[in-house]
Protein backbone atom coordinates (compact mmCIF):
# COMPACT_ATOMS: atom_id res chain seq x y z
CA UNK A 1 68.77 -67.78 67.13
CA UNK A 2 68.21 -69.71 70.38
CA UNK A 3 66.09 -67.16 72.28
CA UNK A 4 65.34 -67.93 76.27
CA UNK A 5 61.79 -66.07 76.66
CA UNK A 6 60.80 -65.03 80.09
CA UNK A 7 57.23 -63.87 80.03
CA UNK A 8 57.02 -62.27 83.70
CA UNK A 9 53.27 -61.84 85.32
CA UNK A 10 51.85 -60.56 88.52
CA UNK A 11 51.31 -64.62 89.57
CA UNK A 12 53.90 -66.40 87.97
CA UNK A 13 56.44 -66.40 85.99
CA UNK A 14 56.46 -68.32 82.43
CA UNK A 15 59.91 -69.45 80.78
CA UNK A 16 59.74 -70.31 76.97
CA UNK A 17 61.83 -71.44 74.13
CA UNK A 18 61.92 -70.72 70.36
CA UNK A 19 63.15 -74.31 69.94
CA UNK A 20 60.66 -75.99 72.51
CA UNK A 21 57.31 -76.77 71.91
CA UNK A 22 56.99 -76.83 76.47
CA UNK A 23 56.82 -74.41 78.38
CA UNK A 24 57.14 -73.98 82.27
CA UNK A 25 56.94 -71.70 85.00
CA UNK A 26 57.30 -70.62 88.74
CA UNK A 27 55.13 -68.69 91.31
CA UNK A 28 56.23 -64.81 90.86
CA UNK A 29 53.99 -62.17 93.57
CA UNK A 30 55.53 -58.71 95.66
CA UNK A 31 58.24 -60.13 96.87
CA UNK A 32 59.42 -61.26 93.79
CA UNK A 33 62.60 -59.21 92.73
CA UNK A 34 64.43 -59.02 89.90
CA UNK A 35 67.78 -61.13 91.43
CA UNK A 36 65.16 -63.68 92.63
CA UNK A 37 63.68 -64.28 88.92
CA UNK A 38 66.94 -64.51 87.60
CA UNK A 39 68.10 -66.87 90.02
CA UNK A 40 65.05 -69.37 89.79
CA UNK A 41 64.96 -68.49 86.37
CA UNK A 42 68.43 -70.25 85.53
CA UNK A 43 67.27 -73.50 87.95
CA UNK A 44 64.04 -73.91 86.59
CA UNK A 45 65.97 -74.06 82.51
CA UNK A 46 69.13 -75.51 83.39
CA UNK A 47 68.93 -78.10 80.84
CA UNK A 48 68.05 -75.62 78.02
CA UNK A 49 70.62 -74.27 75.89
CA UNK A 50 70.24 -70.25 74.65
CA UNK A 51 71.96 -66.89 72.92
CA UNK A 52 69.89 -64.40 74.12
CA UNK A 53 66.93 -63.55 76.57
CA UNK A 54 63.90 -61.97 75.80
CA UNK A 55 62.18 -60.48 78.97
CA UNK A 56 58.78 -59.29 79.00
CA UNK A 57 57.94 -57.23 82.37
CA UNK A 58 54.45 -55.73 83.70
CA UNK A 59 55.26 -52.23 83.88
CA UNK A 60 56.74 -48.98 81.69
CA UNK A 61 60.05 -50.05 79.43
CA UNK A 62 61.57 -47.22 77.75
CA UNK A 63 64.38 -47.75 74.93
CA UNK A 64 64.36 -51.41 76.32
CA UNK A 65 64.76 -50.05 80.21
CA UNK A 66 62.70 -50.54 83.05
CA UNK A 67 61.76 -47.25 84.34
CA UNK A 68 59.28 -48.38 87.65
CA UNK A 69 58.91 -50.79 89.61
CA UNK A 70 56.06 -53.47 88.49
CA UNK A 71 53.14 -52.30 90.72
CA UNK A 72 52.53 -56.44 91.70
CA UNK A 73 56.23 -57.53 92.16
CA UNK A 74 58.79 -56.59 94.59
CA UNK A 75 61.72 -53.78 94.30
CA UNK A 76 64.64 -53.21 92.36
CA UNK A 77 63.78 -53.50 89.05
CA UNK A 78 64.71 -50.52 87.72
CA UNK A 79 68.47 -49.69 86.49
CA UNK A 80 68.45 -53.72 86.79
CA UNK A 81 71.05 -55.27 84.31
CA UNK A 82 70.13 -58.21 82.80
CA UNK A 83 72.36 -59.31 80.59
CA UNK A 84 74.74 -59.10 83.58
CA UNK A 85 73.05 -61.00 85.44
CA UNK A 86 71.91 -63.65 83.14
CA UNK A 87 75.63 -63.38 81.07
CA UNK A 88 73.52 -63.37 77.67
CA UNK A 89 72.41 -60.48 75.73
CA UNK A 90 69.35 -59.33 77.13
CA UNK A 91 66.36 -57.09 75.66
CA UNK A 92 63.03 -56.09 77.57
CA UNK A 93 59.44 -54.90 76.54
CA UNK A 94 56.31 -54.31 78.89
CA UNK A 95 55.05 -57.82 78.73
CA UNK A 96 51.68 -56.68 76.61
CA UNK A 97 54.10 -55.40 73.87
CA UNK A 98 55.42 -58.62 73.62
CA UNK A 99 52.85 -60.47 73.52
CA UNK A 100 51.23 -58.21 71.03
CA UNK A 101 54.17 -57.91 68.86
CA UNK A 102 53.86 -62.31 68.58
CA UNK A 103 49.98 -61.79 68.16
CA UNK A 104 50.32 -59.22 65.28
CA UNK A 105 49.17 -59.84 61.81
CA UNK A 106 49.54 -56.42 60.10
CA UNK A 107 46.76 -53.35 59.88
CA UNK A 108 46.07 -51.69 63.30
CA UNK A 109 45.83 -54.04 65.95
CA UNK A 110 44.65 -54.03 69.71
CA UNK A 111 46.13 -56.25 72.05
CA UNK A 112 44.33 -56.57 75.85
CA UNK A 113 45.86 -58.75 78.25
CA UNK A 114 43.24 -60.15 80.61
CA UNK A 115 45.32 -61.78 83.70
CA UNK A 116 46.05 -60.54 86.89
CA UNK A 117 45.03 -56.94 85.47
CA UNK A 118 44.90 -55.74 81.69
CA UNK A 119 48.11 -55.09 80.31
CA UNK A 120 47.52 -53.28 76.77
CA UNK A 121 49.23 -52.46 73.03
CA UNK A 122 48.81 -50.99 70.04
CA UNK A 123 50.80 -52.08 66.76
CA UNK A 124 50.64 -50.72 63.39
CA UNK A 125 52.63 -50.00 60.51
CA UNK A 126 55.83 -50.13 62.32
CA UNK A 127 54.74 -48.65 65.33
CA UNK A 128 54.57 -50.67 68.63
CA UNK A 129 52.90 -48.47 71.70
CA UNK A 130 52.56 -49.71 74.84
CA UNK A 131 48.93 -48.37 76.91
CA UNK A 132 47.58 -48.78 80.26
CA UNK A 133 44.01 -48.66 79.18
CA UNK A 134 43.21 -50.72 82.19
CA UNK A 135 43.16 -47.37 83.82
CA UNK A 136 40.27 -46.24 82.03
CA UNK A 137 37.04 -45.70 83.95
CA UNK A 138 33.57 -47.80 82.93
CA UNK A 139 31.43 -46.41 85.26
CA UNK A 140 32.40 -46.13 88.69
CA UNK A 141 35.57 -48.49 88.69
CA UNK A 142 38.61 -48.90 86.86
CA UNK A 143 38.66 -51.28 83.70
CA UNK A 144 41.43 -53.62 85.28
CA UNK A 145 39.27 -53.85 88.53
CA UNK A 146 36.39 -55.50 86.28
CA UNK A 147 38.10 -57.65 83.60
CA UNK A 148 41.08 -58.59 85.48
CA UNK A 149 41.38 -61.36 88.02
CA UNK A 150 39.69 -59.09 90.85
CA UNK A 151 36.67 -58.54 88.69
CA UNK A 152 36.25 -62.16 87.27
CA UNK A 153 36.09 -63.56 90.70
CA UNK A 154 33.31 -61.01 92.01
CA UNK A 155 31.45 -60.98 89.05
CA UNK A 156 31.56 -64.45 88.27
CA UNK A 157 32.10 -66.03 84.85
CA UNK A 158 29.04 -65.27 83.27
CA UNK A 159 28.09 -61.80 83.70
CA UNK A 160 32.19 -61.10 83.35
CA UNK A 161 31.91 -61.82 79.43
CA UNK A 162 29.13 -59.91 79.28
CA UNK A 163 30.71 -57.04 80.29
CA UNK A 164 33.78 -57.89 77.92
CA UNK A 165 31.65 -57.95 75.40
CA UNK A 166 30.43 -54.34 76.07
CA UNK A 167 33.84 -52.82 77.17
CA UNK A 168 36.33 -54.53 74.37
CA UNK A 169 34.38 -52.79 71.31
CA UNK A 170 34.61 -49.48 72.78
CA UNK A 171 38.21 -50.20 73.40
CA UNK A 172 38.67 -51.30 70.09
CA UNK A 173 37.07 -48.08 67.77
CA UNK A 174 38.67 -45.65 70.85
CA UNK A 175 42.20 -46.33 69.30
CA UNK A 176 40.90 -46.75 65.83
CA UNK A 177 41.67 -50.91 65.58
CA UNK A 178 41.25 -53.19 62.56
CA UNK A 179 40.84 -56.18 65.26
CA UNK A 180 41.33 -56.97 68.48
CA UNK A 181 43.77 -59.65 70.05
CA UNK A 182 42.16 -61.08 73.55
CA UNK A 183 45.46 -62.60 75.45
CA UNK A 184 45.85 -63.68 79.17
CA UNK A 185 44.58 -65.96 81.59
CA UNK A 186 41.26 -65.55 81.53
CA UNK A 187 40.79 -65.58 78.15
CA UNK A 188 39.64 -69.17 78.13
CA UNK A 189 37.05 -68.09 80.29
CA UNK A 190 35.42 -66.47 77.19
CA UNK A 191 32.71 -69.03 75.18
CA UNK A 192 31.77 -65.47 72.78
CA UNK A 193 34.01 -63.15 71.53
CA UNK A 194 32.44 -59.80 69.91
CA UNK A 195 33.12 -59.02 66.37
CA UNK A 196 36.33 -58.24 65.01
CA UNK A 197 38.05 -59.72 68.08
CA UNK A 198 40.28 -63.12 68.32
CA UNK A 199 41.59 -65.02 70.86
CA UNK A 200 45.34 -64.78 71.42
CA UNK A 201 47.42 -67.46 72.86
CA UNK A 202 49.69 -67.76 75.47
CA UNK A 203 52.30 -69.22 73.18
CA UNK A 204 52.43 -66.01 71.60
CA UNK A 205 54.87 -64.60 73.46
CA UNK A 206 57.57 -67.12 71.95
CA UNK A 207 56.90 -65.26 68.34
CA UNK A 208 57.66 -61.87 70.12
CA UNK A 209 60.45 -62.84 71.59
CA UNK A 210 61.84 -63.84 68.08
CA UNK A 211 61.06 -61.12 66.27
CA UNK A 212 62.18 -58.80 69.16
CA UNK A 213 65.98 -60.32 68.19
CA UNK A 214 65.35 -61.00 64.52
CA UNK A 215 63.09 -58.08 63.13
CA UNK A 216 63.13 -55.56 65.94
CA UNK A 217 66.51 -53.22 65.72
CA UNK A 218 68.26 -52.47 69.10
CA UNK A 219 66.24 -50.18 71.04
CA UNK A 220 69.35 -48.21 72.35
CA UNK A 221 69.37 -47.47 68.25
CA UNK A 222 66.30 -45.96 67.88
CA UNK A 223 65.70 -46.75 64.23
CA UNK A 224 63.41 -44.72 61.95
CA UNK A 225 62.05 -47.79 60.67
CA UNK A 226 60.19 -49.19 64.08
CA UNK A 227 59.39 -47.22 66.90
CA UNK A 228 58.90 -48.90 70.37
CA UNK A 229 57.43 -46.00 72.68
């Protein structure tokens, strides 16, 4: 299957293709809104050819729905039909989900997100959870607020992997994890990565998109065999 995957951040917006090796991408930001993506969406991949979309979206998805707003985007995304409004069949995860669920190699596996904030997921056997552990606190401030963008421009790019190397273990045996997938942006940023942690790649995304269509049942379904929560 020819699957259009549309891999949507607080900065931009990245447009992939299980049968292209190139990617590309427009500016996204809060007034982005959902008819607006669509709409440069279908410009910017004119020339590609697809069956289905695979949308992966910064905020809560439930049973393959938006159900808020993405904090760093503009309104209306919720209740939004997609496949309407890009006339394919359309399925959605939080964007860390998807990412994770192209990063994921089996066991119990951590996915962190470091980009604009930290988007986070845990897969195992079966089970793909979407988190928000940027929310946590590590001392005073918020974990997004130090290993997102925000933090990596105050804190510079050497004492930021320091403190990713302190924060991403304790991550990492809080949720039980075999490993740890590093994704995002800034994740070239890091010249050390602590142990039992790998760097995930951008092009990731493409994988989850596949196996969102090929291995991953309908949401609206609810299958006993995977569980998307």
């Amino acid at each position: 299957m020819d699957v259009l995957i549309v891999d949507i951040g607080g900065s931009s917006v990245k447009l992939w293709h299980t049968a292209h090796e190139e990617h590309r991408k427009f500016d996204s930001g809060k007034s982005l809104t959902p008819d607006a993506m669509v709409r440069q969406t279908k410009v910017t991949v004119a020339d590609w050819s697809y069956e289905a979309v695979a949308l992966g979206l910064p905020c809560r998805v439930s049973a393959g729905r938006v159900v808020e707003d993405p904090p760093n985007l503009g309104p209306g995304w919720v209740s939004y039909h997609f496949a309407s409004a890009f006339d394919k069949p359309a399925r959605l995860m939080n964007d860390a989900c998807l990412q994770a669920l192209g990063s994921y190699d089996g066991a119990r596996m951590l996915f962190l997100g470091l980009g604009t904030a930290v988007g986070s997921a845990l897969i195992a056997d079966h089970l793909v959870l979407s988190l928000d552990m940027g929310r946590m606190k590590f001392g005073e401030e918020r974990v997004w607020e130090i290993l997102g963008d925000e933090g990596f421009e105050q804190l510079g790019a050497k004492k930021w992997q320091k403190i990713v190397m302190e924060i991403v273990p304790g991550l990492k045996q809080a949720v039980m994890a075999d490993y740890v997938v590093l994704g995002g942006g800034n994740v070239k940023e890091l010249t050390d990565l602590p142990d039992g942690v790998r760097r995930g790649h951008n092009r990731s995304v493409v994988e989850g998109g596949r196996r969102l269509w090929e291995e991953l049942p309908d949401p609206a379904d609810k299958p006993a065999h995977w569980v998307v929560i």
